[in-house]
Protein backbone atom coordinates (compact mmCIF):
# COMPACT_ATOMS: atom_id res chain seq x y z
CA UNK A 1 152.71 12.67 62.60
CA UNK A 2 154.10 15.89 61.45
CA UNK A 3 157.41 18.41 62.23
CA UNK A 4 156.38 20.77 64.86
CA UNK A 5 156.81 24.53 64.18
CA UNK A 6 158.38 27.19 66.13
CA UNK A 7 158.33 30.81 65.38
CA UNK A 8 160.62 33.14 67.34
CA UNK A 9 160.23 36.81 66.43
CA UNK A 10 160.72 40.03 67.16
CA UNK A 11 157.22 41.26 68.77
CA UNK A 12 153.96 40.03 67.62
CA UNK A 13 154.94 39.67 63.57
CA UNK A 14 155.42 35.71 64.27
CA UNK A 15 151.63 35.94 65.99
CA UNK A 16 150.39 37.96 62.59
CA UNK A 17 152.28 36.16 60.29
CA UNK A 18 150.67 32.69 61.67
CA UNK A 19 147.52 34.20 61.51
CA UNK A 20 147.57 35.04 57.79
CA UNK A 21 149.25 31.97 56.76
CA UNK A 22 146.48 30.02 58.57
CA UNK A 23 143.85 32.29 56.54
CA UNK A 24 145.47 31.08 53.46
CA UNK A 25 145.08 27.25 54.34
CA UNK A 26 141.70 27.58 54.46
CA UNK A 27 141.44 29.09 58.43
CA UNK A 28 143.24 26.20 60.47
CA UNK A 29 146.86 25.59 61.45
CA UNK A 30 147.47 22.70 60.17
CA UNK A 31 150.34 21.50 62.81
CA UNK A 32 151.58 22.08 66.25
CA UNK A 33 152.68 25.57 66.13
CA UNK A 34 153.90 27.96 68.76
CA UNK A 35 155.12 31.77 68.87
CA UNK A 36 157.77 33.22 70.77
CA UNK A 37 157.34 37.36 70.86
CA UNK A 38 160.92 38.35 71.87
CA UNK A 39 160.08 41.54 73.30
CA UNK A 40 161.94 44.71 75.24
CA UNK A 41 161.23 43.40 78.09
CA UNK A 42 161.98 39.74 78.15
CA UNK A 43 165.54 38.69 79.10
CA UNK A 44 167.44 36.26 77.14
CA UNK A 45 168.26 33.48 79.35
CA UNK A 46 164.20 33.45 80.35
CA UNK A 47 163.25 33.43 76.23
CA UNK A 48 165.81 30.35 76.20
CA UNK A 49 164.09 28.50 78.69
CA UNK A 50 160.78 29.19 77.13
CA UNK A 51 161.57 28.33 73.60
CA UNK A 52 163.00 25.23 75.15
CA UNK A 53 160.01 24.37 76.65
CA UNK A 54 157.82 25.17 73.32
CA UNK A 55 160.09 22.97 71.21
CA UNK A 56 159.41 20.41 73.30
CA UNK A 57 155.84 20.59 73.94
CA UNK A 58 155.24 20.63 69.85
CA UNK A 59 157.92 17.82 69.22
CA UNK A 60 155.86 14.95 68.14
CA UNK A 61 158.30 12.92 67.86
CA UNK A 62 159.59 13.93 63.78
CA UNK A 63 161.03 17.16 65.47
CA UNK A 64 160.97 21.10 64.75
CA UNK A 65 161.10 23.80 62.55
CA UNK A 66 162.19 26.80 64.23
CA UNK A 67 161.50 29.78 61.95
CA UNK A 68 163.50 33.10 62.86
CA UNK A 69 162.24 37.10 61.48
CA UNK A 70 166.18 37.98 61.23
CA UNK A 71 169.43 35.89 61.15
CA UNK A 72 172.15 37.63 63.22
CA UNK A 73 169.60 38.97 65.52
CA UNK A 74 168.21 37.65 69.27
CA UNK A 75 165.54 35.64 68.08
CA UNK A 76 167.86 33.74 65.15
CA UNK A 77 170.28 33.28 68.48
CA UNK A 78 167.62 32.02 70.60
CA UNK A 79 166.55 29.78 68.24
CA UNK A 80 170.41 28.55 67.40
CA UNK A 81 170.01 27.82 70.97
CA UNK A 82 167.97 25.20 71.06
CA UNK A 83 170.40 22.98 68.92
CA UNK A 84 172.16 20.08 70.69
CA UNK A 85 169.23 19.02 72.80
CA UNK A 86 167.21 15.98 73.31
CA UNK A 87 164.56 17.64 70.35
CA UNK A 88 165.67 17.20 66.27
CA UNK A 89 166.22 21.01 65.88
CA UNK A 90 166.35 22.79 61.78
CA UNK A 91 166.51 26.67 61.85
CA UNK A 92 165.58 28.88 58.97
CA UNK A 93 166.57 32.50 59.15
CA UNK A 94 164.79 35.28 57.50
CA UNK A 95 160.81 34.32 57.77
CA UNK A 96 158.22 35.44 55.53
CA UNK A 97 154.81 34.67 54.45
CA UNK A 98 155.56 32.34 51.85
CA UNK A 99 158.19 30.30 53.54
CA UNK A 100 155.65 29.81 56.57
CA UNK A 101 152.53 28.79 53.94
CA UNK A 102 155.04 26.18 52.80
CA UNK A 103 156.04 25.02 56.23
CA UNK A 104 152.79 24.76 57.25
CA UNK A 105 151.48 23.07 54.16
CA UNK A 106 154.57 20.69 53.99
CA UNK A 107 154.55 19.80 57.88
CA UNK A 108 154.21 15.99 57.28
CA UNK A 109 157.08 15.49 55.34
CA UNK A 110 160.32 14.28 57.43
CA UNK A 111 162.07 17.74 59.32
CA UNK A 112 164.86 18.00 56.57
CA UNK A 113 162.32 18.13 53.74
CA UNK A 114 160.35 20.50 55.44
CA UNK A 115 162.97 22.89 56.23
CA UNK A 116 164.47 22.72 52.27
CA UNK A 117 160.29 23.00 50.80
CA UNK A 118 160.51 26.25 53.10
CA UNK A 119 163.40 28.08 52.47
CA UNK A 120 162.62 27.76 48.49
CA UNK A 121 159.22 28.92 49.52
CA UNK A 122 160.64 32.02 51.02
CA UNK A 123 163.36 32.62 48.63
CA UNK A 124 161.05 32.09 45.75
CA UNK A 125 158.47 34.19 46.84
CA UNK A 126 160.70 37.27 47.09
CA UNK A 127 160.65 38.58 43.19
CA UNK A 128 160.82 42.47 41.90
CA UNK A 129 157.31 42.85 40.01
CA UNK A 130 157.78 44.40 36.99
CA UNK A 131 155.04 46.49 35.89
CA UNK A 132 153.56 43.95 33.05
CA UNK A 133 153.23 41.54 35.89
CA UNK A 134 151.84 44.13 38.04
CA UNK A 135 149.13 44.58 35.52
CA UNK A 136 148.43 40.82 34.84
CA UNK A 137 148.27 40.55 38.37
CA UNK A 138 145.30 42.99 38.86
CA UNK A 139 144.16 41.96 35.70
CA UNK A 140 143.20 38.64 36.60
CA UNK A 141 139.47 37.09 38.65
């Protein structure tokens, strides 16, 4: 069994980012994963309802990882939504690629471990290259 993942985004970036990150495992998703593309024209109290439903329907049991693009914003308060019901719930604010690589590759560990292997995954993966690293980096096979 694994945590299932939830990403709730603004437009299609959840829908890319998945894509990539699935690229980088080696071209499957690993775990039950779903997108929610919070868009102009959805309403609220429907994209509540929805991500309801998609928690649920990717809840195996261990619970979910919802992953949101921007804490503070509609899809970070849809997702705080879903806390409180009958699904184990952990939010992370402020997706990237590397915190989603890590959620994906870390799926089978129990929710709580998932959700701390992912937020050092993002936060580590933000870092100001400096040009020497710059250089090393195209330097290298």
């Amino acid at each position: 069994m694994s945590v299932g993942l939830l990403l709730i985004t603004h437009g299609h970036i959840g829908l890319e980012m998945l894509a990539s990150a699935t690229r980088i495992l080696g071209g499957r998703c690993p775990v039950a994963t779903r997108v929610l593309a919070v868009t102009d024209e959805t309403r609220r109290d429907q994209l509540q309802i929805e991500a309801q439903r998609l928690a649920g329907e990717i809840d195996g049991g261990e619970g979910v990882l919802v992953l949101a693009d921007l804490y503070g914003s509609t899809p970070a308060n849809i997702a705080c939504s879903l806390q409180g019901g009958a699904v184990p719930i952990q939010i992370i604010a402020g997706l990237n690629l590397p915190m989603l690589v890590r959620a994906l590759y870390y799926a089978s560990l129990p929710l709580a471990d998932v959700a701390l292997k992912a937020e050092s995954g993002g936060r580590d993966g933000v870092l100001i290259c400096a040009s020497q690293q710059c250089a090393a980096m195209q330097e290298a096979p």
